[in-house]
Structure formats: structure tokens, C-alpha cells
C-alpha atoms as a PDB file:
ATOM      1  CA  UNK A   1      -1.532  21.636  -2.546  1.00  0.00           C
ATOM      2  CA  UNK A   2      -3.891  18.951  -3.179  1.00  0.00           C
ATOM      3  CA  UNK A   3      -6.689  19.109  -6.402  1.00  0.00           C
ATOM      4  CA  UNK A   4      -9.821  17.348  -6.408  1.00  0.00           C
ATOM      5  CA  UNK A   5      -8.070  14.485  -8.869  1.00  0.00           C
ATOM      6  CA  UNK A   6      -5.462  13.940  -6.595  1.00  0.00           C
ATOM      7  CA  UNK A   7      -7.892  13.175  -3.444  1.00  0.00           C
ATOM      8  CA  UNK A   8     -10.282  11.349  -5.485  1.00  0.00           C
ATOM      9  CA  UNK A   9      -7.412   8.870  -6.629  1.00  0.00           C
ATOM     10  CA  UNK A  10      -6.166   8.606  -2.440  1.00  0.00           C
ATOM     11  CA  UNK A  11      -9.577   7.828  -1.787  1.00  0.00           C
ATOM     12  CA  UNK A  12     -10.133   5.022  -4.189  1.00  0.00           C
ATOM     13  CA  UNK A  13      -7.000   3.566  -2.916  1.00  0.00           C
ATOM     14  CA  UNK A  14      -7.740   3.296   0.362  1.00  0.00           C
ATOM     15  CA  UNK A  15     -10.953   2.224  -0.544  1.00  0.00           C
ATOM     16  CA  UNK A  16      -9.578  -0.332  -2.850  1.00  0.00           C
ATOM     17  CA  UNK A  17      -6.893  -1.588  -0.283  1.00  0.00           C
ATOM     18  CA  UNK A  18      -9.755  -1.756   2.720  1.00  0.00           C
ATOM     19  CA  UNK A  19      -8.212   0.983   4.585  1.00  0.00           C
ATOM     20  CA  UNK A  20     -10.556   3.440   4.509  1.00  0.00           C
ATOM     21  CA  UNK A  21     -12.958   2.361   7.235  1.00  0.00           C
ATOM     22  CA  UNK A  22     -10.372  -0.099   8.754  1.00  0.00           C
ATOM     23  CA  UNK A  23      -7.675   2.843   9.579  1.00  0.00           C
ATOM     24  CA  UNK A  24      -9.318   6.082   9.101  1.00  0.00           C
ATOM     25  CA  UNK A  25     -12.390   7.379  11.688  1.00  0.00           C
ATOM     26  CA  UNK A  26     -15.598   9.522  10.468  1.00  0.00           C
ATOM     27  CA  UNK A  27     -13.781  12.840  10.977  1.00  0.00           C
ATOM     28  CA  UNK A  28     -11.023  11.889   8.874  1.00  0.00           C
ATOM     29  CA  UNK A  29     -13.504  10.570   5.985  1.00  0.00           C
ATOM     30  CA  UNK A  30     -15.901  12.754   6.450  1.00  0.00           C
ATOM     31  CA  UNK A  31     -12.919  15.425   5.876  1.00  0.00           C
ATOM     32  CA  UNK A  32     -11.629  13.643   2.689  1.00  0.00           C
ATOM     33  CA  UNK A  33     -15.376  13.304   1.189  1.00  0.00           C
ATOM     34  CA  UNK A  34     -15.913  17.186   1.822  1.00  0.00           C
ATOM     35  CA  UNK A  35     -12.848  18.492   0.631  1.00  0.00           C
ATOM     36  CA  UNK A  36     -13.986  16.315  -2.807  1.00  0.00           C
ATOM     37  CA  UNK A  37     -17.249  17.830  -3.069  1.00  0.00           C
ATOM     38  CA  UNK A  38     -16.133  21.613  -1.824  1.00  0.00           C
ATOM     39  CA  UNK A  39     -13.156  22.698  -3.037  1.00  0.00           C
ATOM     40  CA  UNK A  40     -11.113  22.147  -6.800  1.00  0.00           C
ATOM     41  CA  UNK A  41      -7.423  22.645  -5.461  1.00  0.00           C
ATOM     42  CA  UNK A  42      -7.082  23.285  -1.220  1.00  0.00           C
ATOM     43  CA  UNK A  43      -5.739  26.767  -0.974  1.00  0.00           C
ATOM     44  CA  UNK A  44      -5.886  26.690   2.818  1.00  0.00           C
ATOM     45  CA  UNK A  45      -2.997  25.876   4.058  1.00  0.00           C
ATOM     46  CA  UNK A  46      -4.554  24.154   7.760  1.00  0.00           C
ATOM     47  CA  UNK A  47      -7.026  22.232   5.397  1.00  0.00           C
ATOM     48  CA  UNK A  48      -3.905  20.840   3.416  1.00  0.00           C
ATOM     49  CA  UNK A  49      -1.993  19.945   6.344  1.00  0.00           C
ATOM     50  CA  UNK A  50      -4.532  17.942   7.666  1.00  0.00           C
ATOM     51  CA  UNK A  51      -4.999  16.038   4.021  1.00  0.00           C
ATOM     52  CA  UNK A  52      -1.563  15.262   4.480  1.00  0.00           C
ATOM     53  CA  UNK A  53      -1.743  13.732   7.804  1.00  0.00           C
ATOM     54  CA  UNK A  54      -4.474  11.978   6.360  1.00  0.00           C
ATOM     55  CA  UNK A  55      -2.603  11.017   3.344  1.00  0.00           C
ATOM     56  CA  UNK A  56       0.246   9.816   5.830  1.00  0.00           C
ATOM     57  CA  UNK A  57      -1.901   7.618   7.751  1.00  0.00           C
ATOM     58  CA  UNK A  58      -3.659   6.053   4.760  1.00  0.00           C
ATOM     59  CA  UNK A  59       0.278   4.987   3.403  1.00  0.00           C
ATOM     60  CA  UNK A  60       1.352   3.929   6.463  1.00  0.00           C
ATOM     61  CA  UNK A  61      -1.769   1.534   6.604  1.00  0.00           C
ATOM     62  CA  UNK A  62      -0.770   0.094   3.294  1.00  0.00           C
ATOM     63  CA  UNK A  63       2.676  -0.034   3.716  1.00  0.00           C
ATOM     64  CA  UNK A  64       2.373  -2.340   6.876  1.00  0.00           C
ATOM     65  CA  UNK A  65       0.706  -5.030   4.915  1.00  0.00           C
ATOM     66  CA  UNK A  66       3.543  -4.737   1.695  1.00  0.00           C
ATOM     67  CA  UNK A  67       6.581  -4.431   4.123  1.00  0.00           C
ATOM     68  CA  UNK A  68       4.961  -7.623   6.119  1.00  0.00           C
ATOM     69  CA  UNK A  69       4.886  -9.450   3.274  1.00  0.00           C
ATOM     70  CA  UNK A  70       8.102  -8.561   1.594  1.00  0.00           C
ATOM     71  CA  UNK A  71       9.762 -10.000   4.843  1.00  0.00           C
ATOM     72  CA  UNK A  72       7.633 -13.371   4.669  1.00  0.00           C
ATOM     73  CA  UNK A  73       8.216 -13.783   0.945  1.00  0.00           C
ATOM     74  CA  UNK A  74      11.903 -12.908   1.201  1.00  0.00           C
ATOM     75  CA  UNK A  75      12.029 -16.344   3.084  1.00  0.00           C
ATOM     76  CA  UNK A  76       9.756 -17.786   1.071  1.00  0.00           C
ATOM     77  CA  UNK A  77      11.499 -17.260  -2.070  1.00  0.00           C
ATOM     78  CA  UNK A  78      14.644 -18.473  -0.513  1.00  0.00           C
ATOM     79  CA  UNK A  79      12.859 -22.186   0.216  1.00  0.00           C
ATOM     80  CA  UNK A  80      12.150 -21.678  -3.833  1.00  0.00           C
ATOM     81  CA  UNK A  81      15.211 -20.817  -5.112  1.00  0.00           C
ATOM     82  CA  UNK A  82      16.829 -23.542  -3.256  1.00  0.00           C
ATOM     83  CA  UNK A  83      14.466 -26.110  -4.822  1.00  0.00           C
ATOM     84  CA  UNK A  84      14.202 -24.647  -8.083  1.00  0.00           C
ATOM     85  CA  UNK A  85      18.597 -24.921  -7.875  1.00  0.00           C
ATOM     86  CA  UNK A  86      18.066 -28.317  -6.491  1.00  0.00           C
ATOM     87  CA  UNK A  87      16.074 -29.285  -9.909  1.00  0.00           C
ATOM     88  CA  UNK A  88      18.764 -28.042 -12.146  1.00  0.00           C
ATOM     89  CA  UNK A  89      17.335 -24.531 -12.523  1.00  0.00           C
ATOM     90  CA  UNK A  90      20.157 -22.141 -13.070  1.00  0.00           C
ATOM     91  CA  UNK A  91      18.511 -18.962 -13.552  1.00  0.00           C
ATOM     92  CA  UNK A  92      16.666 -19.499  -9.926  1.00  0.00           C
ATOM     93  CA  UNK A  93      19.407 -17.689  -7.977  1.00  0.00           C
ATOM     94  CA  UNK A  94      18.087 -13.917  -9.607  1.00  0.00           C
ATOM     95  CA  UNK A  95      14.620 -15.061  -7.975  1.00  0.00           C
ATOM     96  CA  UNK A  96      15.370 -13.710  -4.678  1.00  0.00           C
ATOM     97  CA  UNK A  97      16.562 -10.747  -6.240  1.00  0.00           C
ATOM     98  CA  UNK A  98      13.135  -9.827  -7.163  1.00  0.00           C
ATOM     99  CA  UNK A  99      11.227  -7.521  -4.909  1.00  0.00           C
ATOM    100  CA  UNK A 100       7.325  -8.727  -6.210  1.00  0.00           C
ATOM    101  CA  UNK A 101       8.787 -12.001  -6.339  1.00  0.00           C
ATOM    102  CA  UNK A 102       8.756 -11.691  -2.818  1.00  0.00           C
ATOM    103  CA  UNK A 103       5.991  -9.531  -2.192  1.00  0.00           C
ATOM    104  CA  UNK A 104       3.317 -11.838  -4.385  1.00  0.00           C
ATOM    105  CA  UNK A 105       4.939 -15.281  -2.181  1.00  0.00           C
ATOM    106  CA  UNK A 106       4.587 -12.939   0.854  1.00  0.00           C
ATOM    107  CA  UNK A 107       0.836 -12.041   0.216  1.00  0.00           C
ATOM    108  CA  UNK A 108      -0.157 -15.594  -1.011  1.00  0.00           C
ATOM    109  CA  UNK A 109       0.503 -16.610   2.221  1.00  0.00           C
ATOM    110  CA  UNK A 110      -0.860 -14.240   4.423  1.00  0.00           C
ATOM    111  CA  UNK A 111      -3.867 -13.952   2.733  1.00  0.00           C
ATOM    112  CA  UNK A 112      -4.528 -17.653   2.768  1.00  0.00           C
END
């Protein structure tokens, strides 16, 4: 079941990412923001199952962006590794290895 903590810290993250007006409508919120206020741990086990769908929707949101920019990174890193190999740079080739590598290359470019 969810506590208070737990929906306060899935709040701020969606906040914090920009999802939660962007994915999640005024019944869904509204939901989230009451639960917060009302209740310490859900006991009900309809109320949780909705948090969770919530919860679902609000990962999925912020997944979309990270997977997105894994897959334009992974490229990107590639282009670097090449050059960086190109200037002599022999521990370039466990670049591409690295997941946030990718994922900060990835976002850099998308958000600019």
C-alpha cells in the first residue's frame, strides 16, 4: 500500500520532470493531492489501485523522454567514440558502453 511519504515523493517527481499537468488530468491530481492530505497509509484497496494506475502513467511519461534519448545518444556517442579513437584516445571504446553517457548526449540534444 502506498504512505503519505511515498506519494509525496511521486508527486514531486512528476512535478519536477513536468509531467504532472502535461500527462495527468484534474481527476487524477486532484486524486493524488487528496489522498496526501486524507489518509497516512491507503488501506482501501480500490483507492490503491487507482494510485497505481496513476503511478503507472506518471513512469511511463518519464520513461518516454529517457528511452528517447538513450536511443539518440547511443548514436551520438558512437560519432564520439569514433573521434575520440581517431585522436589517439584508447580508453574511448568503453564510452558507448555507458548508459548516462548516452542518456546525457541524448538529452543535450533534444533539449536544445
Amino acid at each position: 500500500m502506498f504512505s503519505r511519504t511515498e506519494l509525496v515523493a511521486l508527486r514531486r517527481r512528476a512535478v519536477r520532470r513536468g509531467i504532472w499537468f502535461r500527462a495527468l488530468g484534474r481527476i487524477e491530481r486532484a486524486t493524488i493531492d487528496l489522498s496526501i492530505r486524507c489518509v497516512k497509509t491507503i488501506r482501501s484497496v480500490m483507492l490503491a489501485q487507482i494510485v497505481a494506475e496513476i503511478a503507472k502513467k506518471i513512469e511511463h511519461a518519464a520513461s518516454g523522454f529517457l528511452s528517447i534519448a538513450e536511443v539518440v545518444g547511443r548514436e551520438l556517442a558512437e560519432r564520439v567514440v569514433e573521434l575520440a579513437l581517431s585522436w589517439g584516445n584508447g580508453e574511448a571504446s568503453e564510452w558507448k558502453d555507458d548508459i548516462g553517457f548516452a542518456r546525457y548526449l541524448g538529452a543535450a540534444s533534444l533539449l536544445t
